[in-house]
N, C-alpha and C. Protein backbone atom coordinates (compact mmCIF):
# COMPACT_ATOMS: atom_id res chain seq x y z
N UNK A 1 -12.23 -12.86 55.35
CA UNK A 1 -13.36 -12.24 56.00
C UNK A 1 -14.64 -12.83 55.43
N UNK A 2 -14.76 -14.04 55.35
CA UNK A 2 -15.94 -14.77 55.34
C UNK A 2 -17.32 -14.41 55.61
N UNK A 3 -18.42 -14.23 54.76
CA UNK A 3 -19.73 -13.44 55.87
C UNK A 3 -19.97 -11.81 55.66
N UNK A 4 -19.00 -11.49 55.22
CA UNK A 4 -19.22 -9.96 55.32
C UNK A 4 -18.79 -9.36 54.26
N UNK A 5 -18.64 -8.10 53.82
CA UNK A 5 -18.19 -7.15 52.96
C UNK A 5 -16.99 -6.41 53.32
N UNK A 6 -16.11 -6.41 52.80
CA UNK A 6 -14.25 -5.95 52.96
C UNK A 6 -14.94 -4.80 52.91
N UNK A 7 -14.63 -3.41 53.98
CA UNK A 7 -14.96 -2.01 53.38
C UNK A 7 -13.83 -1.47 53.21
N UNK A 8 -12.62 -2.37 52.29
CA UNK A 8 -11.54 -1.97 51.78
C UNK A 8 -12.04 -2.03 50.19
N UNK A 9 -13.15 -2.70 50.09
CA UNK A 9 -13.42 -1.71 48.97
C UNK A 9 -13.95 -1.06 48.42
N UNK A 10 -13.92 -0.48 46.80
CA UNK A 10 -14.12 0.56 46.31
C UNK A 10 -15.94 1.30 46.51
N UNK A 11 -16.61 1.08 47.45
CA UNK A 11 -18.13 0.78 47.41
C UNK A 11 -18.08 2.44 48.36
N UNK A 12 -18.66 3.11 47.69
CA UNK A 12 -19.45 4.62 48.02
C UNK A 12 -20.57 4.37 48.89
N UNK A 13 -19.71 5.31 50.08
CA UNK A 13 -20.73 5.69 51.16
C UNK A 13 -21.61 6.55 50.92
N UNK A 14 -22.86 6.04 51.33
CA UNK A 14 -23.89 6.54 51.04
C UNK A 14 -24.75 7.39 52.19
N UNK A 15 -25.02 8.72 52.41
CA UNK A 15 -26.31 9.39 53.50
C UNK A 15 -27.55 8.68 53.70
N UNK A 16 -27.41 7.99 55.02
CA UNK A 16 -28.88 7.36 55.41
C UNK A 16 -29.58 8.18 56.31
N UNK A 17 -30.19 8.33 57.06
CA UNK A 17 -31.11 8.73 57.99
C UNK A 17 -31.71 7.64 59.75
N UNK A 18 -30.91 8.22 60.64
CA UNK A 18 -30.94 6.97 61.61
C UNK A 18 -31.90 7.94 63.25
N UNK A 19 -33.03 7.28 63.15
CA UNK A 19 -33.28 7.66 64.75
C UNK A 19 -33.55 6.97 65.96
N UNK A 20 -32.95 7.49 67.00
CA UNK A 20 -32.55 6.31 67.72
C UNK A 20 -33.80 6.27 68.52
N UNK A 21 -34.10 4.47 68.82
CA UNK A 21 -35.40 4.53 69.52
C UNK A 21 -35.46 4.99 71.03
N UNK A 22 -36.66 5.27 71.45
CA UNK A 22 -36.95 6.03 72.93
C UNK A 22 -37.93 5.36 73.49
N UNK A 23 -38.90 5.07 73.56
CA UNK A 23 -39.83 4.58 73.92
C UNK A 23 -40.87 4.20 73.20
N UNK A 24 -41.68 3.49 73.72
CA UNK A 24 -43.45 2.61 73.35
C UNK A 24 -44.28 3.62 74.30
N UNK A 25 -45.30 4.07 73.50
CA UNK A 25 -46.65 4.64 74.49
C UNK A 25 -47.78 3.67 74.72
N UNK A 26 -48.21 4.04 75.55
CA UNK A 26 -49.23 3.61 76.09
C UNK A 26 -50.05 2.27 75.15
N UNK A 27 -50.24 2.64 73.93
CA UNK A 27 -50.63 1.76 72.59
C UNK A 27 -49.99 1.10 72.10
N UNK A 28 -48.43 0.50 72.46
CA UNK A 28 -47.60 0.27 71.62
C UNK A 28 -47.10 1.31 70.55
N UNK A 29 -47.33 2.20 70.64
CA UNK A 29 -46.57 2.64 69.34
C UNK A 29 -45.50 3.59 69.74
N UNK A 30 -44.35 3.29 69.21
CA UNK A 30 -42.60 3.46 69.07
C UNK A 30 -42.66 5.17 68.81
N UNK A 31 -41.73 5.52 69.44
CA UNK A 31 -41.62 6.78 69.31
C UNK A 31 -39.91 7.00 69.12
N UNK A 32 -39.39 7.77 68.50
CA UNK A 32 -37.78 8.27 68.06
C UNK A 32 -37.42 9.65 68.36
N UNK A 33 -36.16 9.43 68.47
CA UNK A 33 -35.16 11.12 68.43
C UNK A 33 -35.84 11.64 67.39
N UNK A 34 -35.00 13.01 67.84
CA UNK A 34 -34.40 13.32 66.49
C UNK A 34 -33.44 12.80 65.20
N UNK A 35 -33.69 12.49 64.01
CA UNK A 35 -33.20 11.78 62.70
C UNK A 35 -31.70 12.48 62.80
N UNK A 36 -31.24 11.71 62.49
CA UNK A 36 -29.16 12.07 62.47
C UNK A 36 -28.69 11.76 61.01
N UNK A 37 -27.77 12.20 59.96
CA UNK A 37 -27.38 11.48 58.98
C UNK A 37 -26.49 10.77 59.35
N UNK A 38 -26.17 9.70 58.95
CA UNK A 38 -25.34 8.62 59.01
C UNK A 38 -24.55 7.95 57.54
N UNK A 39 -23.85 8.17 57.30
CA UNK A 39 -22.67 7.49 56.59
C UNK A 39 -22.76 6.42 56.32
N UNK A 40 -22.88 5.00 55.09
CA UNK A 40 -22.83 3.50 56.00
C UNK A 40 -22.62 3.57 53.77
N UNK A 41 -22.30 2.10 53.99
CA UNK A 41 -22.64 1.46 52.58
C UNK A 41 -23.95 0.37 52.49
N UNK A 42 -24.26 0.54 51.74
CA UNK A 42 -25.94 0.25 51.99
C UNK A 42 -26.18 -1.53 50.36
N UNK A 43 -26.95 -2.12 51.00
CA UNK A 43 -27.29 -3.03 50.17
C UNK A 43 -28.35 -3.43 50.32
N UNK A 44 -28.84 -3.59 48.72
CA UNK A 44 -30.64 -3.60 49.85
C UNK A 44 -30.91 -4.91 48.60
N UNK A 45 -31.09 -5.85 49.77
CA UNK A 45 -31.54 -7.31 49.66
C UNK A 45 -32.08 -8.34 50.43
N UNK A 46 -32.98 -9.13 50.33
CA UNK A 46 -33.29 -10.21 50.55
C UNK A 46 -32.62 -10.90 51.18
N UNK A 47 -33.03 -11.40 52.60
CA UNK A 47 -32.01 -12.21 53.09
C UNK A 47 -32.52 -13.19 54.74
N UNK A 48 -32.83 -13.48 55.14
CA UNK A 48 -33.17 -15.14 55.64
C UNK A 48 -31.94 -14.95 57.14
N UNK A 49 -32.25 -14.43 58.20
CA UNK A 49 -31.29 -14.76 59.49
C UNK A 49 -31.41 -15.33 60.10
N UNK A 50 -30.76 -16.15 61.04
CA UNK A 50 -31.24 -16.99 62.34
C UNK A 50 -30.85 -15.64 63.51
N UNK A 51 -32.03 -15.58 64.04
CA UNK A 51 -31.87 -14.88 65.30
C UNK A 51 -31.72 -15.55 66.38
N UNK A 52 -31.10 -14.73 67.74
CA UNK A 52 -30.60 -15.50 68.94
C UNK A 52 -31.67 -16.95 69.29
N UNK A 53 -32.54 -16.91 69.70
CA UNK A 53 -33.52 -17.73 70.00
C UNK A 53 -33.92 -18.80 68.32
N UNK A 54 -33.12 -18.96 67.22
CA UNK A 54 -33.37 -20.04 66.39
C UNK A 54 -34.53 -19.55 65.59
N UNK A 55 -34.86 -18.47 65.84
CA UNK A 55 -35.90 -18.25 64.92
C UNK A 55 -35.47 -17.81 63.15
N UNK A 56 -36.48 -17.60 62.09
CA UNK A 56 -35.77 -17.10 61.63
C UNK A 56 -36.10 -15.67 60.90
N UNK A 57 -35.68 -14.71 60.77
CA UNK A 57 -36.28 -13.20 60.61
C UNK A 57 -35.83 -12.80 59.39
N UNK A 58 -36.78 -12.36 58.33
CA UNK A 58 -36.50 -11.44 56.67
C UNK A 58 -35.36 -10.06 57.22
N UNK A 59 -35.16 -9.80 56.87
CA UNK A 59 -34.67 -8.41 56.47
C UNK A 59 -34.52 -8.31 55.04
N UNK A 60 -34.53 -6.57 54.95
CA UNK A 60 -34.22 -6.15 53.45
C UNK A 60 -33.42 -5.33 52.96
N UNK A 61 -32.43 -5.00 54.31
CA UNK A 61 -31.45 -3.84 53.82
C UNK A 61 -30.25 -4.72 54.62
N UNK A 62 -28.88 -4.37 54.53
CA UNK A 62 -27.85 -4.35 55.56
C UNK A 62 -26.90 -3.32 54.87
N UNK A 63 -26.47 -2.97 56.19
CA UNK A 63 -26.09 -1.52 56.35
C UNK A 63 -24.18 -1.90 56.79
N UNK A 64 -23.71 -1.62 56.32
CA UNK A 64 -21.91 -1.39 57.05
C UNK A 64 -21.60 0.15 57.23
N UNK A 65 -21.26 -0.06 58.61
CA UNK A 65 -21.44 1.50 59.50
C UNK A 65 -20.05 1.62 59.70
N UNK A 66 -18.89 2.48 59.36
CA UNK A 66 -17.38 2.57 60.10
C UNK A 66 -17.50 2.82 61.34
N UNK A 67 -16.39 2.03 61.87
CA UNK A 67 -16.43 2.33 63.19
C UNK A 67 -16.05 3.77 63.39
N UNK A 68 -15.78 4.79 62.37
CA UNK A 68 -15.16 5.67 62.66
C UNK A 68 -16.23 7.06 62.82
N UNK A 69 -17.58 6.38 62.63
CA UNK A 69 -18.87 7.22 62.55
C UNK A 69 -19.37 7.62 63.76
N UNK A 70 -19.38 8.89 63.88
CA UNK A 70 -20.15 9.26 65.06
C UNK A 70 -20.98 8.62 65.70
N UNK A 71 -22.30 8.11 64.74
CA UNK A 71 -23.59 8.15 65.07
C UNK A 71 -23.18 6.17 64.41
N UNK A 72 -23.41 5.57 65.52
CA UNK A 72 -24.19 4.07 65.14
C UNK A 72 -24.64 4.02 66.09
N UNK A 73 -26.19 3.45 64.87
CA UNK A 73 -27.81 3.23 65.07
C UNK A 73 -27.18 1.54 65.73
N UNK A 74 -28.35 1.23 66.87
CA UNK A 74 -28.38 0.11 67.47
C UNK A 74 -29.78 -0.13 67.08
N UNK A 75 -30.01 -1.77 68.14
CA UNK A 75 -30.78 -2.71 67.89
C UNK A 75 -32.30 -1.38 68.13
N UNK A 76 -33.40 -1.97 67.09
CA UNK A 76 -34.84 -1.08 67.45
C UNK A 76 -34.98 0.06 66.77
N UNK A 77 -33.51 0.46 66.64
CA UNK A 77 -33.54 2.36 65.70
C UNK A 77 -34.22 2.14 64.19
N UNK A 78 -35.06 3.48 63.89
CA UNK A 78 -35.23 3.58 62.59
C UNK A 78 -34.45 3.88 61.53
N UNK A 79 -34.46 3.75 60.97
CA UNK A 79 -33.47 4.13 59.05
C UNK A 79 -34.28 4.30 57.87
N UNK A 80 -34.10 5.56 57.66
CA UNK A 80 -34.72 5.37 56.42
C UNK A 80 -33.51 5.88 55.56
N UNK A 81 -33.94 4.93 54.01
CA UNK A 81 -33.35 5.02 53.20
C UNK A 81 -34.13 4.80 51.74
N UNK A 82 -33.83 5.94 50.55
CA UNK A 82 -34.29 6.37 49.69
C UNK A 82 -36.03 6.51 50.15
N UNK A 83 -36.53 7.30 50.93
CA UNK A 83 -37.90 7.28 50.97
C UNK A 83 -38.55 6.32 51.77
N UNK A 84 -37.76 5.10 52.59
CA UNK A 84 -38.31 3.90 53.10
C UNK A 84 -38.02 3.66 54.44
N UNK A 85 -38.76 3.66 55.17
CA UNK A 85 -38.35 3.07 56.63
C UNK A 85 -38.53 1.74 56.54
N UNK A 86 -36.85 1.26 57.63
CA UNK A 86 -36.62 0.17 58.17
C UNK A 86 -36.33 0.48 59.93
N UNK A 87 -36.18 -1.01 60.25
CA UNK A 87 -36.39 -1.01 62.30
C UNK A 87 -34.52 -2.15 61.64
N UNK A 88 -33.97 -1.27 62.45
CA UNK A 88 -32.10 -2.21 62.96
C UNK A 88 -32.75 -3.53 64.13
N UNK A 89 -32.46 -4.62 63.36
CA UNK A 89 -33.23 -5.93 63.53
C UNK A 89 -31.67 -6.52 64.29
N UNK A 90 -30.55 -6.61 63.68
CA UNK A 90 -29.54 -7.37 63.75
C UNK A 90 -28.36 -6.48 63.83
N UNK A 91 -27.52 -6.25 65.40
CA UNK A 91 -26.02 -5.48 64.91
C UNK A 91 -24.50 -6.53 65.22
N UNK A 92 -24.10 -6.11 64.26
CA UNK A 92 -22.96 -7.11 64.25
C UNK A 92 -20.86 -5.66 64.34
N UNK A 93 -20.90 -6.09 65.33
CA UNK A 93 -19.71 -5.66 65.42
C UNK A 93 -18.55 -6.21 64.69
N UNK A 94 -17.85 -6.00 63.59
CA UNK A 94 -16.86 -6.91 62.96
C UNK A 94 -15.51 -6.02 63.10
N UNK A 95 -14.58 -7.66 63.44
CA UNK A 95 -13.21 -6.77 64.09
C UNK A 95 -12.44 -7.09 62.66
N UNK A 96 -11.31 -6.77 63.02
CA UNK A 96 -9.49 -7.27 62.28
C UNK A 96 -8.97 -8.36 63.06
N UNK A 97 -8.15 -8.70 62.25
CA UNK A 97 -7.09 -9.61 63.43
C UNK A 97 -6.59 -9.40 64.50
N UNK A 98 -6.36 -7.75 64.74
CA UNK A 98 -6.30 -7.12 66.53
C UNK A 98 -7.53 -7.61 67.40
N UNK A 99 -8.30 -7.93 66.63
CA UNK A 99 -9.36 -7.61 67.44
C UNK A 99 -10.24 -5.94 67.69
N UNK A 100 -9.79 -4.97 66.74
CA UNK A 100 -10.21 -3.76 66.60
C UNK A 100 -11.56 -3.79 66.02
N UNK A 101 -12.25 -3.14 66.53
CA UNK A 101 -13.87 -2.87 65.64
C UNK A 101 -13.30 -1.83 64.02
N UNK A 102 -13.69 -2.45 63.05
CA UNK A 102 -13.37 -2.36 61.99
C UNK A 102 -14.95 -1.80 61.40
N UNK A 103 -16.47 -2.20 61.98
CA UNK A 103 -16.93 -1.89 61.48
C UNK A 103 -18.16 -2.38 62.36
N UNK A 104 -19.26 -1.78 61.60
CA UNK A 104 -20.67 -2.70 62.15
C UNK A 104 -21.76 -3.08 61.47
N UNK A 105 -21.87 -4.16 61.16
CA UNK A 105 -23.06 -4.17 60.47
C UNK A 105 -24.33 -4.78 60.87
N UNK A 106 -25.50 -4.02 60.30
CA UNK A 106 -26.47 -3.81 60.60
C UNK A 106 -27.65 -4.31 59.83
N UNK A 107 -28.23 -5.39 59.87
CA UNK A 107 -29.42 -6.23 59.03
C UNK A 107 -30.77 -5.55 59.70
N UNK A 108 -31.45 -4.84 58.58
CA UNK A 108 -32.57 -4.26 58.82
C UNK A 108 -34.07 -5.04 57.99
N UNK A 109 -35.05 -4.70 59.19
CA UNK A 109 -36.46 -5.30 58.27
C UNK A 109 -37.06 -3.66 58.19
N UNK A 110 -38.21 -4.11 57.49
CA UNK A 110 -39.30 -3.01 57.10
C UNK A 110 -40.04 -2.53 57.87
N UNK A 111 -40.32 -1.31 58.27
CA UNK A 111 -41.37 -0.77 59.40
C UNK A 111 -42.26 -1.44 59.16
């Protein structure tokens, strides 16, 4: 599993805070649900992506969500974690060898 984090292991899930986005007003400015807790293992680092279009975008958190979680936050949603808002920049669905969603992970930047 090249690229990613085995969540076969021993790494404690941690309570994040996820709201899912709704709309832009009139000014641009983003508006959200109601905040949900969310489950995920959390790593908060530095890290350099190529996004679809070749660009390339910071993030500072990534998030591994079980597929077995109620609540996964998609592309635009807020997260905050320990006191900090981030915007879900990058979601990555990761399977098994079935081809089963095993998990999702989620590369976040900074509000």
């Amino acid at each position: 599993m090249s690229g990613s984090v085995a969540l076969l292991r021993h790494v404690t899930l941690e309570t994040i805070e996820a709201e899912v986005f709704a709309s832009v007003d009139g000014q641009g400015t983003p508006s959200y649900d109601s905040p949900m807790d969310v489950e995920a293992r959390v790593l908060r680092q530095d890290k350099f992506t190529a996004t679809g279009d070749g660009s390339m975008l910071k993030t500072q958190l990534t998030l591994w969500i079980p597929a077995s979680e109620a609540t996964q936050p998609g592309e635009q949603d807020r997260i905050t974690y320990e006191d900090e808002q981030f915007i879900v920049a990058i979601v990555k669905e990761v399977k098994d060898s079935t081809a089963a969603v095993t998990h999702r992970r989620l590369r976040c930047r900074r509000e």
